[in-house]
Protein backbone atom coordinates (compact mmCIF):
# COMPACT_ATOMS: atom_id res chain seq x y z
CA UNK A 1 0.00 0.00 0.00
CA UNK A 2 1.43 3.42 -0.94
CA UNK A 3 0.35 5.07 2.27
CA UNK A 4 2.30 2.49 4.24
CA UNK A 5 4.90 4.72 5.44
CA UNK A 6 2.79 8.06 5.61
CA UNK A 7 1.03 7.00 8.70
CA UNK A 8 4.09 6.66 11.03
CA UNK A 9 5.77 9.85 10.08
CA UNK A 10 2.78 11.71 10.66
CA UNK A 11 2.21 10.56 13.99
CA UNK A 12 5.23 11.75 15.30
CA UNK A 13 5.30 15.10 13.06
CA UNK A 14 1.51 15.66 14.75
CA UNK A 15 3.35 14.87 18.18
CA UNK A 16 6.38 17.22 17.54
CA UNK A 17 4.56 19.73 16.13
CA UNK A 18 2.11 19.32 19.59
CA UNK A 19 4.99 20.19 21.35
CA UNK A 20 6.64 23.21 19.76
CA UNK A 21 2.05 24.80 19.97
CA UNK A 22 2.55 23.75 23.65
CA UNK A 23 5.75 25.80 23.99
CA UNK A 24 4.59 28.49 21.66
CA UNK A 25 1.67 29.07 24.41
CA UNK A 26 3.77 28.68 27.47
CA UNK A 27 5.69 31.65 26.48
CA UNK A 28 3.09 33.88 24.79
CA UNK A 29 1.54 32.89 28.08
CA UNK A 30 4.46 33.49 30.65
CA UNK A 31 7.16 36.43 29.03
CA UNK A 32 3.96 39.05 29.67
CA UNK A 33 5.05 38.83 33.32
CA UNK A 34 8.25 39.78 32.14
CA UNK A 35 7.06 42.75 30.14
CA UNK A 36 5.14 43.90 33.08
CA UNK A 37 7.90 43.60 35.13
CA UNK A 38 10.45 45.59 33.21
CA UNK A 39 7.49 48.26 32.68
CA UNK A 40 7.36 48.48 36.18
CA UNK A 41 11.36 48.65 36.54
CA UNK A 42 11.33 51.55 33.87
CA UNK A 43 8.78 53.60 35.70
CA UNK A 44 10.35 53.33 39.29
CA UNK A 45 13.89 54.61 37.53
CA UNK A 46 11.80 57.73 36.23
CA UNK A 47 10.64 57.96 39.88
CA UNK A 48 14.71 57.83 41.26
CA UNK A 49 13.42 54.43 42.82
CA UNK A 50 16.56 52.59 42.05
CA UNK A 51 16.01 50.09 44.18
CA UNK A 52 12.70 48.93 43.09
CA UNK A 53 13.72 48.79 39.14
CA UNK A 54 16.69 46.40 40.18
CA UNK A 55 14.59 43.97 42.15
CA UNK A 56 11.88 44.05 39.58
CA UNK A 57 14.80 43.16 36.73
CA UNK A 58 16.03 40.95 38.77
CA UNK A 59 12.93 39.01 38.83
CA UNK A 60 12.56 39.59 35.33
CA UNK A 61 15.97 38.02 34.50
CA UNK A 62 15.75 35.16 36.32
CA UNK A 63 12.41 34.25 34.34
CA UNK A 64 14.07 35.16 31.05
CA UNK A 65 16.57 32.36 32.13
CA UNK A 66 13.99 30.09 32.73
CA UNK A 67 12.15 30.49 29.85
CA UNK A 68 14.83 30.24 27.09
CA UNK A 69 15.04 26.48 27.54
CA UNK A 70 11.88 26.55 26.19
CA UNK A 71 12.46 28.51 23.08
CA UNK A 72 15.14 26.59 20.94
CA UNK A 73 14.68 26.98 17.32
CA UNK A 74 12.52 28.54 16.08
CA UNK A 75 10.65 29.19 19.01
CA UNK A 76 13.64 32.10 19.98
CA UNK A 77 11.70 34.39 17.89
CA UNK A 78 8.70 34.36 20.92
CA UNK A 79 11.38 36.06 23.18
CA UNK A 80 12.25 38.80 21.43
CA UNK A 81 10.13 41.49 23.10
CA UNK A 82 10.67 40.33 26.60
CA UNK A 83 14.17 40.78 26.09
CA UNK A 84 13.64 44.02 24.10
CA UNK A 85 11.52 45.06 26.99
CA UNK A 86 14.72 44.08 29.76
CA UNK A 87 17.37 45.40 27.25
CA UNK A 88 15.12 48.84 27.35
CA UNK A 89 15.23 48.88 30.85
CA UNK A 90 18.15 47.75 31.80
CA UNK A 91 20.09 50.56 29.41
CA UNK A 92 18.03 53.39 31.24
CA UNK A 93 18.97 52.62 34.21
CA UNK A 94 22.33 52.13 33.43
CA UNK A 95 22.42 55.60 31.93
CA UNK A 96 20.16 56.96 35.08
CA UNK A 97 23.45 55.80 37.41
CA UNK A 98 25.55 57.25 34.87
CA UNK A 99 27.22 53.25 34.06
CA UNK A 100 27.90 51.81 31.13
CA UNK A 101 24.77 50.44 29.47
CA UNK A 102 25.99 46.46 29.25
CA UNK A 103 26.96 44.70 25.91
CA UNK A 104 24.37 42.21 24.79
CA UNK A 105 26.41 39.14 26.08
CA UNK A 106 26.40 40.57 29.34
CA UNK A 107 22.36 40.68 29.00
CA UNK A 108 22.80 37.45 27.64
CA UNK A 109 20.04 38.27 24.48
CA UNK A 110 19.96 38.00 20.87
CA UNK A 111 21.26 40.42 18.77
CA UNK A 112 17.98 41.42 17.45
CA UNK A 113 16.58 41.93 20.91
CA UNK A 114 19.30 44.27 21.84
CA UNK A 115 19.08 46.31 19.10
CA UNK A 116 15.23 46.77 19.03
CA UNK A 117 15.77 47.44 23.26
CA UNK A 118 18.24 50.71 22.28
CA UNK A 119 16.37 52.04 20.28
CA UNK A 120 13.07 52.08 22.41
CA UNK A 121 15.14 53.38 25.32
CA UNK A 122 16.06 56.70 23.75
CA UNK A 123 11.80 57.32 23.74
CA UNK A 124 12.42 56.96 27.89
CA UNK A 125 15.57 59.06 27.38
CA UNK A 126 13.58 61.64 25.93
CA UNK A 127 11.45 61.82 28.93
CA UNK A 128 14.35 61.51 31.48
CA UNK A 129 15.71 64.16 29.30
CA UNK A 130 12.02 66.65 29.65
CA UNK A 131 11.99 65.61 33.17
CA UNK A 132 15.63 67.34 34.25
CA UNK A 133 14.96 70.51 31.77
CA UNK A 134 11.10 70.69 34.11
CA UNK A 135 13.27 70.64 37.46
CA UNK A 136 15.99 72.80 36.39
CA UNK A 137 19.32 70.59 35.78
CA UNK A 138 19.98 71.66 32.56
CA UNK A 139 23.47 70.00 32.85
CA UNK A 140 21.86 66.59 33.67
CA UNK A 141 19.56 66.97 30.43
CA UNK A 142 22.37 67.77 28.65
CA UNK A 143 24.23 64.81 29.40
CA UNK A 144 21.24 62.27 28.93
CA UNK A 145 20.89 64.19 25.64
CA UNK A 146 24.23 63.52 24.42
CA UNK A 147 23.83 59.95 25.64
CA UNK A 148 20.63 59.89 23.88
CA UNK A 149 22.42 61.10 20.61
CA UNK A 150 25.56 59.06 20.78
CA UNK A 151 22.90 55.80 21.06
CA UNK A 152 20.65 56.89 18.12
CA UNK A 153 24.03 57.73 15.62
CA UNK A 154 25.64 54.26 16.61
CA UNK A 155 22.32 52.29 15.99
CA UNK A 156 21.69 54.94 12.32
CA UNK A 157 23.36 51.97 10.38
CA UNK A 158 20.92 49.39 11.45
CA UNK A 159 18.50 50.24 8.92
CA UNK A 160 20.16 48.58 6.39
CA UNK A 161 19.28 44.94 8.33
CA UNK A 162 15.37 46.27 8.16
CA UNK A 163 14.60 42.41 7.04
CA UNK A 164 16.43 41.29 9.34
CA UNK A 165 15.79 43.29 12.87
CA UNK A 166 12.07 44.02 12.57
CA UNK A 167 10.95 47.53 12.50
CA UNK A 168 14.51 48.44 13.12
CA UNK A 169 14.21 51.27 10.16
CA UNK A 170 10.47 52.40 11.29
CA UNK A 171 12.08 52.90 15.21
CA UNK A 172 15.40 54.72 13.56
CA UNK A 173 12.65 57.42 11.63
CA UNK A 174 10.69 57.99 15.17
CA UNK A 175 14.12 58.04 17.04
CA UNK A 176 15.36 60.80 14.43
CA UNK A 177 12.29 63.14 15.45
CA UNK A 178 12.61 62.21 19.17
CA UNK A 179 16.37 63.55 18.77
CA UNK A 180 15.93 66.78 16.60
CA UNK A 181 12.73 67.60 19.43
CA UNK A 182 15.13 67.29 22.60
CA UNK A 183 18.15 69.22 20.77
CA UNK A 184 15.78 71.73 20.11
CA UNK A 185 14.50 71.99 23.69
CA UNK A 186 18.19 72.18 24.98
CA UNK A 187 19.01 74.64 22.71
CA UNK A 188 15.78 76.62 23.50
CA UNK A 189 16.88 76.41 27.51
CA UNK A 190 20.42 77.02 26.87
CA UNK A 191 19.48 80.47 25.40
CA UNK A 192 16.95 81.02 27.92
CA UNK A 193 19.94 80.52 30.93
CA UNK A 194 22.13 82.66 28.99
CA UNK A 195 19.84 85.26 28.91
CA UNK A 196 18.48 85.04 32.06
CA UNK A 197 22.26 85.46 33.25
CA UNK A 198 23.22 88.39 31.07
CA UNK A 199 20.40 90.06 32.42
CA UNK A 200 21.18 89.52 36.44
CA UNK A 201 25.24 90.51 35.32
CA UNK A 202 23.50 94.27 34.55
């Protein structure tokens, strides 16, 4: 019978393939929590809460850990935005302690992840950057700025791997704008100090 060998092999393809839909749910399922918890980390840096973004990344890389054995092959692909989401937030508060913002072996993520992470942490850097020029520390804003600047021209050549890294152009565009409207800001307050100090010299 030609169908003699058909049977067998589908079995176990419909068994494997049970498997990797089992997986594929179990981290669509369980890397939210890890979203959430970098969320949370990223709001308590813009609060100065240090200590509550590291515990909450902590928590969030000890899942990540956990849930990579489950994502060999092409399964990987399902933990790209949890560790975009811990790259993000890990960088900010790297540059929020004024550190080095770790290489993406020290994260231990794909390259793809760490990209994508960069580039949606100068969007928070924008707001750290707002935040310090609100208060008054218009040397502080001006640091994060150039931070902020130095981050988007290092990732500019990424657009080329578009196919590859995901959005990676589309995020470069919005991350062009988000630059230009900060530099603009700092130059607007720079002026605004200068004057404001020429005057009080009289």
């Amino acid at each position: 019978m030609t169908l003699k060998n058909t049977g067998p092999s589908l079995e176990k393809i419909a068994k494997t393939l049970a498997g990797v839909r089992d997986s594929r749910e179990f981290l669509l399922k369980n890397t939210r929590e890890v979203i959430v918890l970098c969320s949370q980390a990223i709001i308590a840096i813009h609060r100065g809460d240090v200590a509550a973004a590291q515990k909450n990344l902590g928590r969030a890389d000890m899942l990540l850990k956990r849930y990579r054995k489950k994502s060999a092959g092409h399964l990987a692909r399902y933990m790209i935005t949890p560790e975009q989401e811990f790259v993000e937030a890990s960088a900010l508060i790297s540059i929020y302690q004024k550190k080095q913002i770790p290489s993406h072996t020290r994260l231990a993520v794909m390259p793809e992840s760490y990209v994508l992470g960069l580039l949606d942490c100068i969007g928070e850097l924008k707001r750290m950057t707002f935040d310090r020029i609100r208060t008054g520390e218009i040397a502080e804003a001006a640091r994060i700025f150039g931070v902020m600047e130095g981050m988007y021209l290092q990732l500019q050549t990424f657009a080329l791997y578009d196919k590859v890294v995901k959005e990676a152009r589309r995020k470069l565009d919005v991350c062009r704008i988000l630059v230009d409207d900060v530099r603009a800001a700092i130059t607007e307050e720079s002026r605004r100090a200068e004057l404001i100090r020429a005057l009080d010299s009289r």
